[in-house]
C-alpha atoms as a PDB file:
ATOM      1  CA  UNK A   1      75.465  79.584  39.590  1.00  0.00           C
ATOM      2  CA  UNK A   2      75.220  76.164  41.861  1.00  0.00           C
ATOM      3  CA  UNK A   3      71.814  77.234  42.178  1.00  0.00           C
ATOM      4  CA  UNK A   4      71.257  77.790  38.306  1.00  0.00           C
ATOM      5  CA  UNK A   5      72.884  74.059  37.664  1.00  0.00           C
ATOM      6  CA  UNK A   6      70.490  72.932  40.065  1.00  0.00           C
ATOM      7  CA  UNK A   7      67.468  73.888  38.472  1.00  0.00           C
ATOM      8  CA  UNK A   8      69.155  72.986  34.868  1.00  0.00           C
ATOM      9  CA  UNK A   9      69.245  69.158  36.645  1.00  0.00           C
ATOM     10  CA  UNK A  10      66.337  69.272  37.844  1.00  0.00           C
ATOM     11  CA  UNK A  11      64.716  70.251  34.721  1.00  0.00           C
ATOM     12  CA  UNK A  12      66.708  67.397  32.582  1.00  0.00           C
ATOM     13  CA  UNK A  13      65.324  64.816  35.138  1.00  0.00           C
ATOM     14  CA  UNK A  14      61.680  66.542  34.902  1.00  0.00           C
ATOM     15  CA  UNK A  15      61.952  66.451  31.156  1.00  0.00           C
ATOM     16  CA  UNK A  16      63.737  62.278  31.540  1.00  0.00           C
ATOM     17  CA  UNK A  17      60.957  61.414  33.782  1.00  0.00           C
ATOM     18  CA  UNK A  18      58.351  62.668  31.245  1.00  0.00           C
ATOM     19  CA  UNK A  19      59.794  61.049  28.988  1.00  0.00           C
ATOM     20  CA  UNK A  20      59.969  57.517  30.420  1.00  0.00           C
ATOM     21  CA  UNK A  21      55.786  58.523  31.292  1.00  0.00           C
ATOM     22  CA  UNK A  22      55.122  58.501  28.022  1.00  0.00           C
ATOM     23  CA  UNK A  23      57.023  55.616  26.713  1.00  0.00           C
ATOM     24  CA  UNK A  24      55.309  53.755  29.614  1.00  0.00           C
ATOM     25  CA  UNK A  25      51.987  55.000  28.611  1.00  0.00           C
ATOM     26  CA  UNK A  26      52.457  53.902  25.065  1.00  0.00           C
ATOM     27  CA  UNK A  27      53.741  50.753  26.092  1.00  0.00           C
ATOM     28  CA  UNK A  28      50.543  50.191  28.213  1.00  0.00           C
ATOM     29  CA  UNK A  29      48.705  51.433  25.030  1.00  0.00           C
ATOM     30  CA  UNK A  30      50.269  48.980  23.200  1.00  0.00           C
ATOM     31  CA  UNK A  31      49.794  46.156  25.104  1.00  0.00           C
ATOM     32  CA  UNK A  32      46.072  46.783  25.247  1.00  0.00           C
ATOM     33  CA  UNK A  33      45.771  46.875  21.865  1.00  0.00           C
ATOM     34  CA  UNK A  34      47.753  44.074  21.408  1.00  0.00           C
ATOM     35  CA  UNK A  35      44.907  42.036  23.985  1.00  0.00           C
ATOM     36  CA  UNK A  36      42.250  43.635  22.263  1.00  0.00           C
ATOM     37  CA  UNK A  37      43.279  42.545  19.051  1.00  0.00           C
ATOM     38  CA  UNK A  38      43.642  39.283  20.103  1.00  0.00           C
ATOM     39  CA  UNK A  39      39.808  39.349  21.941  1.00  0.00           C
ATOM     40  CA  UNK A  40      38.402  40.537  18.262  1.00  0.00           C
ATOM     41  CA  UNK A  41      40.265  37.830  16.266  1.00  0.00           C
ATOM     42  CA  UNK A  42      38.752  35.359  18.702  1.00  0.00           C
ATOM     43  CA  UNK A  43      35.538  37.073  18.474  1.00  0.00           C
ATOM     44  CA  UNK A  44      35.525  36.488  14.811  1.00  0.00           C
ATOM     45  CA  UNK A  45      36.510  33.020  14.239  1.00  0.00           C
ATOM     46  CA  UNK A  46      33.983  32.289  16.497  1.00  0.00           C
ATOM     47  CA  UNK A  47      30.818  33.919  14.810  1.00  0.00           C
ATOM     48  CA  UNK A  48      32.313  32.663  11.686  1.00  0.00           C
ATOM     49  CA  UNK A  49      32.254  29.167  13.459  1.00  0.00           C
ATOM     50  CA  UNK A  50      28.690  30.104  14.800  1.00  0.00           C
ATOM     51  CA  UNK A  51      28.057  31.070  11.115  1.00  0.00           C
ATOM     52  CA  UNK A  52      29.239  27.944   9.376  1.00  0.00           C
ATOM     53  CA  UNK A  53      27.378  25.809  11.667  1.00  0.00           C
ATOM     54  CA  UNK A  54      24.167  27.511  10.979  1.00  0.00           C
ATOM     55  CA  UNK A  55      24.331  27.404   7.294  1.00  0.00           C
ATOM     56  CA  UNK A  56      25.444  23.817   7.780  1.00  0.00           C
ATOM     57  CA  UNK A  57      22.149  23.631   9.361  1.00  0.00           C
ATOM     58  CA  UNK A  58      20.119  25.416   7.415  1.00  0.00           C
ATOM     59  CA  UNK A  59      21.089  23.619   3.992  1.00  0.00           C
ATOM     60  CA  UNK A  60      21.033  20.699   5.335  1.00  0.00           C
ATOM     61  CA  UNK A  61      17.244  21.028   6.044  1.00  0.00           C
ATOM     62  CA  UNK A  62      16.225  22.573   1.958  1.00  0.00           C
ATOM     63  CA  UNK A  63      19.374  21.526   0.335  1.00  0.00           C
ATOM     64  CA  UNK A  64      20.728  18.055   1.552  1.00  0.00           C
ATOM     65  CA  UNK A  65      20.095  16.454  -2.077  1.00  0.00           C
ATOM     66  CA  UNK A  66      23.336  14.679  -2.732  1.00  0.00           C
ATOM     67  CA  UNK A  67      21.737  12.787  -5.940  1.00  0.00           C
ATOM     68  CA  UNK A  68      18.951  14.007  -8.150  1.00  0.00           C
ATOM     69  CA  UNK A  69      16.875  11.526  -9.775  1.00  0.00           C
ATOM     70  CA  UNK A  70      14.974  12.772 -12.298  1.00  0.00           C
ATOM     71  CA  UNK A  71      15.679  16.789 -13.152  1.00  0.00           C
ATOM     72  CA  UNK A  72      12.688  18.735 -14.277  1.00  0.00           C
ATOM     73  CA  UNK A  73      14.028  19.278 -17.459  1.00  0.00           C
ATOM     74  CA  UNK A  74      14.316  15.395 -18.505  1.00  0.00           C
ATOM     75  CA  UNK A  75      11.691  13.336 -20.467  1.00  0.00           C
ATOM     76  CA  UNK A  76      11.609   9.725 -18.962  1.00  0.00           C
ATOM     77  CA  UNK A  77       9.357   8.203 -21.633  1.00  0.00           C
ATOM     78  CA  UNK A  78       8.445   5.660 -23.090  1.00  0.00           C
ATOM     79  CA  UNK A  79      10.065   3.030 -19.750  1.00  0.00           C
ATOM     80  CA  UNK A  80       9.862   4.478 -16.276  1.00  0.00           C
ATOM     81  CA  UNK A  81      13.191   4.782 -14.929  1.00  0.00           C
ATOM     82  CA  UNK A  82      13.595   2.475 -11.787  1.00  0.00           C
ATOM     83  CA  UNK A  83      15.921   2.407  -9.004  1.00  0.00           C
ATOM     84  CA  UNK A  84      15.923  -0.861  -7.000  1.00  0.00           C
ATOM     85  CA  UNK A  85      16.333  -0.733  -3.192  1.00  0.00           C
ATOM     86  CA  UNK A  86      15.961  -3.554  -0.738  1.00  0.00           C
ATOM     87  CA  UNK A  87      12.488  -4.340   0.981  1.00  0.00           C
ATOM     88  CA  UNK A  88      12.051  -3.246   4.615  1.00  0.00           C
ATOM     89  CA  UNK A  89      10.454  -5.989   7.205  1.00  0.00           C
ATOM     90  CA  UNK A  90       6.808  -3.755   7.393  1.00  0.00           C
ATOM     91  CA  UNK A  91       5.479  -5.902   5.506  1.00  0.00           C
ATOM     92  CA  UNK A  92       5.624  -8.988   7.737  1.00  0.00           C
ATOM     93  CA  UNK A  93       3.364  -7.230   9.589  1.00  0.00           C
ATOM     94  CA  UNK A  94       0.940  -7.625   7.909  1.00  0.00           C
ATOM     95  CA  UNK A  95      -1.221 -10.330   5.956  1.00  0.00           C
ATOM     96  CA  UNK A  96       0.944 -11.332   2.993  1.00  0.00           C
ATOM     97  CA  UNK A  97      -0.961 -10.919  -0.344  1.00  0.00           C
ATOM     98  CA  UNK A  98       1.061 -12.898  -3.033  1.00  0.00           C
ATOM     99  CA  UNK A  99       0.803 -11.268  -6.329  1.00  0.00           C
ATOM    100  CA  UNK A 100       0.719  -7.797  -4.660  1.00  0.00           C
ATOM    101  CA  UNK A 101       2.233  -7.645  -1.140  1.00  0.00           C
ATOM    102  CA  UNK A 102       6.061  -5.791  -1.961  1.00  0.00           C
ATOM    103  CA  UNK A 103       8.888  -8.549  -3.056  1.00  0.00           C
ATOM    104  CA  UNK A 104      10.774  -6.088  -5.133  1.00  0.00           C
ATOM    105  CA  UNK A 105      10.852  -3.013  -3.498  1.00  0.00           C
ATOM    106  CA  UNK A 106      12.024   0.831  -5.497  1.00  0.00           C
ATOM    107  CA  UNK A 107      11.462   3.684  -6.665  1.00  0.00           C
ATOM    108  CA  UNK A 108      10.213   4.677 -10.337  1.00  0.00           C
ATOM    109  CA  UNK A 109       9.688   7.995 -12.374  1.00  0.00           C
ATOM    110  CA  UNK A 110       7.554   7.912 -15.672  1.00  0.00           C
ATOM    111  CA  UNK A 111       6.606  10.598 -17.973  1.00  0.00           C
ATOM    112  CA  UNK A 112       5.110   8.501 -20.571  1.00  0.00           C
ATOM    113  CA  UNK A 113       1.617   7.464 -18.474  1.00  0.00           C
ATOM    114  CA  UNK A 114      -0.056  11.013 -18.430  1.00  0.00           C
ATOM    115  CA  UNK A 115       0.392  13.671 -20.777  1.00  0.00           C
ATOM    116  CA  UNK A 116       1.134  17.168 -19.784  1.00  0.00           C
ATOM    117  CA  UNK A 117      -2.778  18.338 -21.603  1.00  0.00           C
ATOM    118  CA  UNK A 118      -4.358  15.860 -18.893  1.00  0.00           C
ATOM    119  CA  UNK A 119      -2.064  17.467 -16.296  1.00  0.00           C
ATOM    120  CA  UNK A 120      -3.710  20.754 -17.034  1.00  0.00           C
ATOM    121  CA  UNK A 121      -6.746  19.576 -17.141  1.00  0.00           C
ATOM    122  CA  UNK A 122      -6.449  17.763 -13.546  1.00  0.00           C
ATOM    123  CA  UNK A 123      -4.688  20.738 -12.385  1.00  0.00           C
ATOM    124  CA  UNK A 124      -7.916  22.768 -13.527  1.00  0.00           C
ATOM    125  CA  UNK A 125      -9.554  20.589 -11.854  1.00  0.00           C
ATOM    126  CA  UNK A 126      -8.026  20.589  -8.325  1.00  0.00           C
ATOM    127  CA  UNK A 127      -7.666  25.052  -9.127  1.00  0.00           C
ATOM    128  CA  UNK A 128     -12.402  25.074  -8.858  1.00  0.00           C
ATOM    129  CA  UNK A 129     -12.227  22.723  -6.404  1.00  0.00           C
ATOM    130  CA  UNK A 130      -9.826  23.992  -3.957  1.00  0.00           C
ATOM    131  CA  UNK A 131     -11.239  27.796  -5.128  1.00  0.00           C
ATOM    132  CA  UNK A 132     -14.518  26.856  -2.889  1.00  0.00           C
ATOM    133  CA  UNK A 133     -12.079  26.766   0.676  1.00  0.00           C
ATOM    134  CA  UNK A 134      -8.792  26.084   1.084  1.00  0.00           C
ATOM    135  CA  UNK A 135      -6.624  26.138   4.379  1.00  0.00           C
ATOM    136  CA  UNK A 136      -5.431  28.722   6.181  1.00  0.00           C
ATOM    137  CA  UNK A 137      -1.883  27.537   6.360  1.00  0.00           C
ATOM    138  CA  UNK A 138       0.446  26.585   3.106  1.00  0.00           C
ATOM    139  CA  UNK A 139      -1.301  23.438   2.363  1.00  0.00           C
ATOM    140  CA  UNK A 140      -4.980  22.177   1.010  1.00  0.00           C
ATOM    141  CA  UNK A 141      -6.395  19.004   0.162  1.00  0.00           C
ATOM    142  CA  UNK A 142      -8.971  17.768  -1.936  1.00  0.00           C
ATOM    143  CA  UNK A 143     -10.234  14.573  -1.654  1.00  0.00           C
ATOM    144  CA  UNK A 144     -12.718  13.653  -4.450  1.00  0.00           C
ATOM    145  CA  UNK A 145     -13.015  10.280  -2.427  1.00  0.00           C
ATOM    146  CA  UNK A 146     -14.156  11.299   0.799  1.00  0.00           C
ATOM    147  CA  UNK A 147     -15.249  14.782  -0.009  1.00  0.00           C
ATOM    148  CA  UNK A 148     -12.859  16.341   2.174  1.00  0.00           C
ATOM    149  CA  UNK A 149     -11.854  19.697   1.976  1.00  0.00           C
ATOM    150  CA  UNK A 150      -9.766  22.041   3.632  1.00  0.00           C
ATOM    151  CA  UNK A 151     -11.216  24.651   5.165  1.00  0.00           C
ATOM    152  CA  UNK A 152      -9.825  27.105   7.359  1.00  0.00           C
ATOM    153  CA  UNK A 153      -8.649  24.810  10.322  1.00  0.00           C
ATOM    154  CA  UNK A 154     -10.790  21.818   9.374  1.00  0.00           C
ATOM    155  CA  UNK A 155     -11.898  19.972   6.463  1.00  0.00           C
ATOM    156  CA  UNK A 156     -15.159  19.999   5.510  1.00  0.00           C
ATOM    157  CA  UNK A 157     -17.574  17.366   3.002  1.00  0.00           C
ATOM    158  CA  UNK A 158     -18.372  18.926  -0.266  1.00  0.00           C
ATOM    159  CA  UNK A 159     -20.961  17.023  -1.252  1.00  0.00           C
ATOM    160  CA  UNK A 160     -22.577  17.469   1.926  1.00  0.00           C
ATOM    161  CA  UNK A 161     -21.586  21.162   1.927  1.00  0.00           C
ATOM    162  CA  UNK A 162     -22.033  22.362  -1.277  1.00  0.00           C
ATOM    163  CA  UNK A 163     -24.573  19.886  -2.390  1.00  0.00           C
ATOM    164  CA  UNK A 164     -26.437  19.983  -6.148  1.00  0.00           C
ATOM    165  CA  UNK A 165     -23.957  22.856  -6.144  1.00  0.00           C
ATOM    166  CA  UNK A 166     -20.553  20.382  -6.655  1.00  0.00           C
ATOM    167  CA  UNK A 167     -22.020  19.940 -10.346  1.00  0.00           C
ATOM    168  CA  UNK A 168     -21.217  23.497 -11.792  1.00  0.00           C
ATOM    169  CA  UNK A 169     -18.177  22.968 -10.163  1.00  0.00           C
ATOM    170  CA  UNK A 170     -16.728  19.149 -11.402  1.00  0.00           C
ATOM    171  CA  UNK A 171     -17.983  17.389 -15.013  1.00  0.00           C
ATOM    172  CA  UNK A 172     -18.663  13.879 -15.655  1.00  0.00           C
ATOM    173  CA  UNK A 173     -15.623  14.385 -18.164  1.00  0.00           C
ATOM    174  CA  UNK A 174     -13.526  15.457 -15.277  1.00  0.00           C
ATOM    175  CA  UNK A 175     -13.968  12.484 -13.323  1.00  0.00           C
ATOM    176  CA  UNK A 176     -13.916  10.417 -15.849  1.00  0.00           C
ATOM    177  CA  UNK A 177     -10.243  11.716 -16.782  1.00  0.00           C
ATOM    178  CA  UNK A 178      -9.756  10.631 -13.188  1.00  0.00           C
ATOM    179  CA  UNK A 179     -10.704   7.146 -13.109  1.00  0.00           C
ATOM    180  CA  UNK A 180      -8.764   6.800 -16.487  1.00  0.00           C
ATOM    181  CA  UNK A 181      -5.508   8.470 -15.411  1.00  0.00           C
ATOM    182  CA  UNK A 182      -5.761   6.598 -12.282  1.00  0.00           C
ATOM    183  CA  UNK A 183      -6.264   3.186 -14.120  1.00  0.00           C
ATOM    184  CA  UNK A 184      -3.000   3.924 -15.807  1.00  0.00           C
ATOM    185  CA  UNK A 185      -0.842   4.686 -12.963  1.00  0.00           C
ATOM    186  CA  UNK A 186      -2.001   1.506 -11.308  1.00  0.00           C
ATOM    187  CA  UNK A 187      -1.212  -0.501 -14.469  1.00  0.00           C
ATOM    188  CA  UNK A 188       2.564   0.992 -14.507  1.00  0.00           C
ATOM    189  CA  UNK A 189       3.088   0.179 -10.693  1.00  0.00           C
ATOM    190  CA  UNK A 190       1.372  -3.324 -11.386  1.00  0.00           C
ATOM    191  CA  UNK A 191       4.216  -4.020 -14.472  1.00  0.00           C
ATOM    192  CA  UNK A 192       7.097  -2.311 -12.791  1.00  0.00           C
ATOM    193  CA  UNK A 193       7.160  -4.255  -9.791  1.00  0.00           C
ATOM    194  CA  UNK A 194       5.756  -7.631 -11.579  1.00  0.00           C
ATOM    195  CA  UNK A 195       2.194  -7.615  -9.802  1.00  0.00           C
ATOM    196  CA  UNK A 196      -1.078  -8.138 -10.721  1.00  0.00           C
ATOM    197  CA  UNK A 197      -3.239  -5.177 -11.154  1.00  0.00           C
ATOM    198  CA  UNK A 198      -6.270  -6.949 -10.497  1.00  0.00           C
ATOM    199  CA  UNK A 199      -4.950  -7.797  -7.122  1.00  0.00           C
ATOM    200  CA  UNK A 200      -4.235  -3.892  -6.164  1.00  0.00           C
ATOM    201  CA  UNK A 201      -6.861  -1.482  -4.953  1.00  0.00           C
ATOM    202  CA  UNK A 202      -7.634   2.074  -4.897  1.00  0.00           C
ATOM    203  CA  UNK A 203      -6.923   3.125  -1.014  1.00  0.00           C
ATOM    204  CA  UNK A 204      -6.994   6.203   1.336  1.00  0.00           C
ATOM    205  CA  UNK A 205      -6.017   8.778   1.500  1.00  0.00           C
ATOM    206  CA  UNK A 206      -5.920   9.677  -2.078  1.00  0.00           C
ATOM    207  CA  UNK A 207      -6.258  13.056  -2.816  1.00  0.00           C
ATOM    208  CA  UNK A 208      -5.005  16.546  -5.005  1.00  0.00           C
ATOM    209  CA  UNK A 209      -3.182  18.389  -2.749  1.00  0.00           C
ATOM    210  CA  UNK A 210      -2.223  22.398  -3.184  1.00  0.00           C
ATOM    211  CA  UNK A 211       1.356  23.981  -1.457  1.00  0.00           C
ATOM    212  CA  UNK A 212       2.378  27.166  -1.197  1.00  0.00           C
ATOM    213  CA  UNK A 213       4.379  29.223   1.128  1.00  0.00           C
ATOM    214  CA  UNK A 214       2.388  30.470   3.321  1.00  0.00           C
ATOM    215  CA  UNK A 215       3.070  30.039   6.889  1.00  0.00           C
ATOM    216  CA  UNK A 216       1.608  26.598   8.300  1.00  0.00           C
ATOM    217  CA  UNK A 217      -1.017  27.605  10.642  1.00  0.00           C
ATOM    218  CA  UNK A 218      -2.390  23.781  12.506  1.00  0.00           C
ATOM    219  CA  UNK A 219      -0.072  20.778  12.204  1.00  0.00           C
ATOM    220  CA  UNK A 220      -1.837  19.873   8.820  1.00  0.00           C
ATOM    221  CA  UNK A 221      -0.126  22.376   7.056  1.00  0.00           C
ATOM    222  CA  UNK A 222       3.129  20.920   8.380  1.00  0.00           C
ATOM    223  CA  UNK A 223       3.598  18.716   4.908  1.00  0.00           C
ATOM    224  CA  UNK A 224       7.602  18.628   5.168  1.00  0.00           C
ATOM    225  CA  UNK A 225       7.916  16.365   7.517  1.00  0.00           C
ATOM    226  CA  UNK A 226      10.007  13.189   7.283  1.00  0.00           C
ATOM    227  CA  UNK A 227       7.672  10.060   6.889  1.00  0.00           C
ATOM    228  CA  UNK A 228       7.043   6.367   5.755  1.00  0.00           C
ATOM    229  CA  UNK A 229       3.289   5.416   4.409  1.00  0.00           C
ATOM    230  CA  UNK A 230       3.345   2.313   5.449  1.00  0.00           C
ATOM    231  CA  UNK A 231       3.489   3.626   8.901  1.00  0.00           C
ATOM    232  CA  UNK A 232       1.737   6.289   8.489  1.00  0.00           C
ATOM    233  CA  UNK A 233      -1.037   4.605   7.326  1.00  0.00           C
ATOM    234  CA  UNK A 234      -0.748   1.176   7.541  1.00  0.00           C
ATOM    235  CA  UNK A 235      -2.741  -0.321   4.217  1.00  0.00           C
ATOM    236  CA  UNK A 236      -0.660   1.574   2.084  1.00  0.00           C
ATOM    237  CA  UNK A 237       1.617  -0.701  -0.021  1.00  0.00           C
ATOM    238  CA  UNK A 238       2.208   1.259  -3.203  1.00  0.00           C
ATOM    239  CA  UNK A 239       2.161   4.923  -3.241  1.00  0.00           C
ATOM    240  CA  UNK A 240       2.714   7.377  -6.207  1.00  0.00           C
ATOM    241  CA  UNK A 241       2.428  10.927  -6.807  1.00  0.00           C
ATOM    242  CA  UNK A 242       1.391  12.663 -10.468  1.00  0.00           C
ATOM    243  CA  UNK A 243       2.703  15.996 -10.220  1.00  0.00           C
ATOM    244  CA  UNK A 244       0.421  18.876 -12.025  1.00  0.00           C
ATOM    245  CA  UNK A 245       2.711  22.068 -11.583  1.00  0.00           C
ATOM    246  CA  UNK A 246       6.161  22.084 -12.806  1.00  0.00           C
ATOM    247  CA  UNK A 247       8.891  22.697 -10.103  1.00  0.00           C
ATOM    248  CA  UNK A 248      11.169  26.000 -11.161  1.00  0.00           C
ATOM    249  CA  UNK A 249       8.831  27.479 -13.120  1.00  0.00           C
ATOM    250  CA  UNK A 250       5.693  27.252 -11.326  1.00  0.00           C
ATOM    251  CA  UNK A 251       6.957  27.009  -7.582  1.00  0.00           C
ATOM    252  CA  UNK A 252      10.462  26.539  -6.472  1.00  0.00           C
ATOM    253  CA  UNK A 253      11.113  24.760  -3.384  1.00  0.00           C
ATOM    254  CA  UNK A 254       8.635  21.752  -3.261  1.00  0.00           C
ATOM    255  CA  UNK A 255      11.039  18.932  -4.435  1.00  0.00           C
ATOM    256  CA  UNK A 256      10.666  15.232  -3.667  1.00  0.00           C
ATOM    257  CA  UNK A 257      13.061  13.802  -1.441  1.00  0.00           C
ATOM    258  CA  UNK A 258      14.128   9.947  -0.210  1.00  0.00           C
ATOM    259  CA  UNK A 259      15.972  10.151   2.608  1.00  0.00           C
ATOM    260  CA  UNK A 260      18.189   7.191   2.353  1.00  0.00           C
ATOM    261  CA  UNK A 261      20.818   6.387   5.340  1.00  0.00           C
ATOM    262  CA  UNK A 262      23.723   7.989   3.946  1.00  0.00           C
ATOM    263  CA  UNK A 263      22.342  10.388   1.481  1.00  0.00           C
ATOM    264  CA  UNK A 264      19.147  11.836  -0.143  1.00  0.00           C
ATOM    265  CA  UNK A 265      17.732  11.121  -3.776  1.00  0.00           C
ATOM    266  CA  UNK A 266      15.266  13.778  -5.130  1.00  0.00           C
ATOM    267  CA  UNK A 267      12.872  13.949  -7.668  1.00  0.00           C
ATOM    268  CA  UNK A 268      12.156  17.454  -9.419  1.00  0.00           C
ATOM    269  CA  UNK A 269       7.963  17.756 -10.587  1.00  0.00           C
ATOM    270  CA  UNK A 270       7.296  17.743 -13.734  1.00  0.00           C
ATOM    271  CA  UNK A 271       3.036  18.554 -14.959  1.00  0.00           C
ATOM    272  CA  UNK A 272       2.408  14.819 -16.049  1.00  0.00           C
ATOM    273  CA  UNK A 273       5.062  13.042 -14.242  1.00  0.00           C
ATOM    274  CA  UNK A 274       4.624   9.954 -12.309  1.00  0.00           C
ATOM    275  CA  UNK A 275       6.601   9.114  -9.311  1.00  0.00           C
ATOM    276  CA  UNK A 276       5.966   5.980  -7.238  1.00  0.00           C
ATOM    277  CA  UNK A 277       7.468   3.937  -5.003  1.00  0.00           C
ATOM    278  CA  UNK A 278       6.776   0.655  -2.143  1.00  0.00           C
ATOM    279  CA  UNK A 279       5.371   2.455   0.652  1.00  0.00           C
ATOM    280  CA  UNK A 280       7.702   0.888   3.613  1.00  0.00           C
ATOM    281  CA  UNK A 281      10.746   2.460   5.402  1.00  0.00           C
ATOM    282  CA  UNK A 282      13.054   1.631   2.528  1.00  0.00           C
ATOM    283  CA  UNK A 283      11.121   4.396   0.989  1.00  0.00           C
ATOM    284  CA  UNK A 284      11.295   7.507   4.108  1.00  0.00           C
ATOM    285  CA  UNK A 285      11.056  10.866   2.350  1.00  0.00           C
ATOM    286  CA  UNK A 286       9.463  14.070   2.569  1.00  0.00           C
ATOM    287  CA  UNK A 287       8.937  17.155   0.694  1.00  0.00           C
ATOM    288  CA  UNK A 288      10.824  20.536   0.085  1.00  0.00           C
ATOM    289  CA  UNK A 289       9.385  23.721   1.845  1.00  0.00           C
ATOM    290  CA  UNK A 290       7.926  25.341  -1.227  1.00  0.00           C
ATOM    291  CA  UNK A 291       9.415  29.136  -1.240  1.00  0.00           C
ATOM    292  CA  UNK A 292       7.856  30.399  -3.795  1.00  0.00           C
ATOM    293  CA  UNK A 293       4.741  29.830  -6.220  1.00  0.00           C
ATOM    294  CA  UNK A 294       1.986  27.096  -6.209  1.00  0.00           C
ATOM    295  CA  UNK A 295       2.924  23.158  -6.326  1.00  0.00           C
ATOM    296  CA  UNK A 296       0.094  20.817  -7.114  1.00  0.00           C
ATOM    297  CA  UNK A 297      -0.026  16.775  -7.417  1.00  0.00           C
ATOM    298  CA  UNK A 298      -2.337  14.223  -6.631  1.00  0.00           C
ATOM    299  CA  UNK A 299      -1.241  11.445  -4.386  1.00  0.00           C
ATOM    300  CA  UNK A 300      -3.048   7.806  -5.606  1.00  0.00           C
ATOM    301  CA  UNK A 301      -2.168   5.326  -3.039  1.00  0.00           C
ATOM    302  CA  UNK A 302      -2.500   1.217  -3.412  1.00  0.00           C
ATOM    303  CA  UNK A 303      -3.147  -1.751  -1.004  1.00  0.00           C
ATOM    304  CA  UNK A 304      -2.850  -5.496  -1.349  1.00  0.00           C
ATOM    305  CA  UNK A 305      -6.076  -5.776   1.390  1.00  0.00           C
ATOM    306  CA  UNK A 306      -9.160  -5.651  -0.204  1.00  0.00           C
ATOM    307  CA  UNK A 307     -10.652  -4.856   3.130  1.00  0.00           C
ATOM    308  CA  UNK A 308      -8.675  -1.254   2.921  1.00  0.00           C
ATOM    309  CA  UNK A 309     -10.637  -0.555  -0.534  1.00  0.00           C
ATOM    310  CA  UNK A 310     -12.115   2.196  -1.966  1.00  0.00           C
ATOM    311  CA  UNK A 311     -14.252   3.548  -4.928  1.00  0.00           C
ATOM    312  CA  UNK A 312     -13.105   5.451  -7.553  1.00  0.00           C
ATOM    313  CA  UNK A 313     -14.985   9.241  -7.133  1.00  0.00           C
ATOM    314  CA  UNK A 314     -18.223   9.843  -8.669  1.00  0.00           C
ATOM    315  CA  UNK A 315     -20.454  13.515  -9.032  1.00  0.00           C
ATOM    316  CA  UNK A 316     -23.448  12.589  -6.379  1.00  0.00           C
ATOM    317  CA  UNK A 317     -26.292  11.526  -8.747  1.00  0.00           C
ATOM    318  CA  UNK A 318     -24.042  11.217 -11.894  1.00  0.00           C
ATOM    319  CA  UNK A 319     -23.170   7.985 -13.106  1.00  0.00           C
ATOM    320  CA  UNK A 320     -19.896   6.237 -14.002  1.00  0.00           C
ATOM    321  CA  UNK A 321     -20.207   6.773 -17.746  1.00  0.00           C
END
């Protein structure tokens, strides 16, 4: 009988002991779970902090337009619309030109100097011309200046290239629409900035330029890169930009941007819009990756020195008529 209420004790403390295993073990359980919930937490704020600071990043490269200018969908016509912004000191120097070197220094947007028909036509244009090479990489030029043309990795001379060829390619009437079109941006610049347009002259580069997304392949593909003109290239005083494509319907990415020191201004293209602007640092900007689509414009750039001047284009053997 002891014996019997021996082995009934021990069993109660076997079964007690047991007992107080498992609550241990689920305490230790517990706890773990407890730490480990605590480790994921942590583990999620941070890649949500890792993730906030990368789209931070990434829309502030595409996407950091706190004002736009001029939306695709306006009409700025028959008066440019003109935003005043203080002149930079690149332009002491330099030789001072008055009448032309930069007093009153902006940023204007017209629609009223080219109409959307010429745009096409320029845009046709640009479309043969470019058809003949074109870069490897997102971005081609064609200069109708120089003859340069992207090709591949380099640029090549079409009239050298191509020779008696270049005239089933470009028409007298093309260049012609050219020299007119180009006579009327630099009239606009002249009266928006109170200059006279005999004192301004054609410079280069001036060229059509073609964007699309394909992966930049040498560094002159790399068109979205912050810059001034003036520094860039130094006889540049006046720069504009007619756009021939129009942004959101033709290409998206690809907008306009001045980077100003405590926000960025943009201008969506328009086919037939004028942009232009003093070419110093008040004026840094650069250019939207373009995502999707074809963007194409034709830069016309201006200079006070007559030593920096060029010719307006002409087919090799044609004549200025």
């Amino acid at each position: 009988m002891a014996l019997l209420r021996m082995r009934n004790a021990q069993g109660a403390n076997a079964t007690e002991i047991e007992k107080k295993i498992k609550r241990g073990n689920a305490l230790r359980q517990g706890s773990a779970w407890r730490g480990s919930r605590w480790l994921v937490a942590l583990l999620l704020v941070v890649l949500s902090v890792c993730w906030a600071a990368m789209w931070l990043y990434v829309t502030s490269l595409d996407s950091d337009v706190t004002e736009t200018l001029v939306r695709r969908g306006e009409l700025v016509s028959p008066q440019p619309r003109v935003y005043t912004v203080q002149c930079s000191e690149d332009y002491e120097n330099y030789k001072r030109y008055p009448g032309c070197t930069p007093v009153k220094c902006g940023r204007a947007v017209t629609d009223g100097v080219v109409t959307r028909e010429e745009a096409q036509v320029l845009r046709r244009l640009a479309e043969r011309g470019l058809a003949l090479a074109g870069s490897e990489g997102g971005a081609s030029i064609l200069d109708l200046h120089s003859g340069a043309l992207s090709m591949g990795k380099q640029f090549v001379n079409i009239y050298r290239y191509f020779g008696d060829q270049i005239r089933d390619v470009f028409t007298q009437e093309d260049f012609q629409l050219y020299r007119d079109v180009r006579g009327r941006i630099q009239a606009v610049i002249a009266e928006t900035f109170g200059l006279d347009p005999t004192l301004m002259y054609l410079t280069k580069p001036t060229f059509f330029s073609r964007i699309n997304s394909t992966v930049a392949k040498t560094q002159h593909d790399e068109y979205w890169h912050p810059h001034i003109d003036k520094v860039t290239y130094g006889s540049f005083d006046y720069t504009s930009l007619l756009y021939l494509s129009d942004y959101g319907t033709d290409f998206t990415g690809g907008r306009f941007i001045f980077m100003d020191q405590n926000d960025n201004r943009t201008v969506e293209p328009r086919a037939g819009r004028v942009s232009f602007f003093s070419s110093g640092t008040e004026n840094l900007h650069r250019v939207e990756k373009v995502t999707w689509g074809t963007r194409y414009a034709i830069t016309v750039s201006f200079t006070c020195d007559p030593a920096h001047a060029i010719a307006d284009p002409a087919i090799p053997g044609g004549t200025h008529g």
